[in-house]
Protein backbone atom coordinates (compact mmCIF):
# COMPACT_ATOMS: atom_id res chain seq x y z
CA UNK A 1 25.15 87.37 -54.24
CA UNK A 2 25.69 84.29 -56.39
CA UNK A 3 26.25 81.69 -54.07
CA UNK A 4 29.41 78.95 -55.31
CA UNK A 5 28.83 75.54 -55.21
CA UNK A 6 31.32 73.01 -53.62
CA UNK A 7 32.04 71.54 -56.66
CA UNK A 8 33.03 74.79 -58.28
CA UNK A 9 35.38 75.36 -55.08
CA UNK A 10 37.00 71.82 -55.32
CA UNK A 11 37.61 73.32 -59.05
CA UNK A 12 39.08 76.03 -58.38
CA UNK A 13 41.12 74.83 -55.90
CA UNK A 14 42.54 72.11 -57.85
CA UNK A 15 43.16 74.51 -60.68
CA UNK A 16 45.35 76.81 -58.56
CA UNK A 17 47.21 73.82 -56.71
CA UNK A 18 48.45 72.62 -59.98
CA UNK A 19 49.84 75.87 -61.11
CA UNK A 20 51.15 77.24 -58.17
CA UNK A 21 54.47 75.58 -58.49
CA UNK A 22 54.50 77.13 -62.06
CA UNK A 23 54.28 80.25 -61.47
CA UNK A 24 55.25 82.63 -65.04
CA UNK A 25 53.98 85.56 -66.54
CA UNK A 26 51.53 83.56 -68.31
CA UNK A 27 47.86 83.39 -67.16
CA UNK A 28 44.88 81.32 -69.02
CA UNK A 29 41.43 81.51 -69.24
CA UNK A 30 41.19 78.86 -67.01
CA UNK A 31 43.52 80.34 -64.21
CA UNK A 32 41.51 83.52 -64.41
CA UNK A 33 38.26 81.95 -64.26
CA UNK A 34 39.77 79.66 -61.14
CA UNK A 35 40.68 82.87 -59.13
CA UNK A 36 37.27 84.29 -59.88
CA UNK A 37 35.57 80.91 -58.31
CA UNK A 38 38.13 81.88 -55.21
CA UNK A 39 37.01 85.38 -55.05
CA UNK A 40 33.37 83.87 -54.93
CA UNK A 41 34.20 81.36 -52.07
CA UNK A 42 36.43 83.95 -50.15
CA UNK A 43 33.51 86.46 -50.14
CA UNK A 44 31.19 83.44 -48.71
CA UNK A 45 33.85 83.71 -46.21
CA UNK A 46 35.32 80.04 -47.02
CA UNK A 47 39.14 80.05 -45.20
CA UNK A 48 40.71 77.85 -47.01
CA UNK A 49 39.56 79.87 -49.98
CA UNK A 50 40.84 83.24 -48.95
CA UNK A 51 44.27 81.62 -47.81
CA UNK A 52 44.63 80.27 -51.23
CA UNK A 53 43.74 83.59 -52.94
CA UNK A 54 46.21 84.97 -50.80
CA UNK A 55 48.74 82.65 -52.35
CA UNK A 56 47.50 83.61 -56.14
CA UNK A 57 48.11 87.50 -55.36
CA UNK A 58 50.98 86.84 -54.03
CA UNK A 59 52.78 84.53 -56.87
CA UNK A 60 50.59 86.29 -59.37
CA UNK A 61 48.88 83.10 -60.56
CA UNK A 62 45.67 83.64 -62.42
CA UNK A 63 45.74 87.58 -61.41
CA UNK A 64 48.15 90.36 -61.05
CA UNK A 65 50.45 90.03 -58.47
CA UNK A 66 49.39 92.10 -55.67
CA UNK A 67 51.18 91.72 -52.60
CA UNK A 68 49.11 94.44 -50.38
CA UNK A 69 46.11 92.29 -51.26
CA UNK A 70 48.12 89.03 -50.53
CA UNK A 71 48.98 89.81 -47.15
CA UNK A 72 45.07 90.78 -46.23
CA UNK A 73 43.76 87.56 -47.65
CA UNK A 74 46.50 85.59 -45.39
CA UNK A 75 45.76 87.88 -42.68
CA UNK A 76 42.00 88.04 -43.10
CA UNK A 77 42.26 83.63 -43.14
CA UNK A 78 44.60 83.82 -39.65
CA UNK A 79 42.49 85.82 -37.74
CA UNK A 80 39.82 83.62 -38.63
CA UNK A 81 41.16 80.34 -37.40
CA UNK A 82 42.85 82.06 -34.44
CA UNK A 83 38.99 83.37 -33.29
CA UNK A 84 37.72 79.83 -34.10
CA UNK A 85 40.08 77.63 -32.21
């Protein structure tokens, strides 16, 4: 498995902040690669990752919208932090 780095996160993350609130038809290079840095991070098992990913399937932001796949992400991230705390 290639492992992410934090730094690559952090990218991601602020790649897919920005653009949520413009969410359009059109996707970038650079949204696509940000979702596949998420995808990384969320298979590491990184919450805050999946939650976000969540958020991109749902709005459609760097990816297809995909709500079934939405809902697990979200899902997957609150079952998480409800075990946790």
């Amino acid at each position: 498995m290639i492992e992410i780095t934090d730094v690559q996160y952090e990218y991601a993350l602020a790649r897919i902040e920005e653009l949520l609130p413009m969410v359009d038809d059109s996707t970038s290079a650079n949204d696509k690669n940000a979702v596949e840095l998420l995808k990384k991070a969320a298979e590491q098992e990184h919450v805050k990752a999946m939650y976000v990913l969540g958020l991109c399937y749902d709005n459609g932001t760097g990816t297809r919208k995909n709500i079934k796949k939405a809902i697990d992400f979200c899902l997957i991230r609150a079952i998480i932090v409800f075990i946790i705390e």
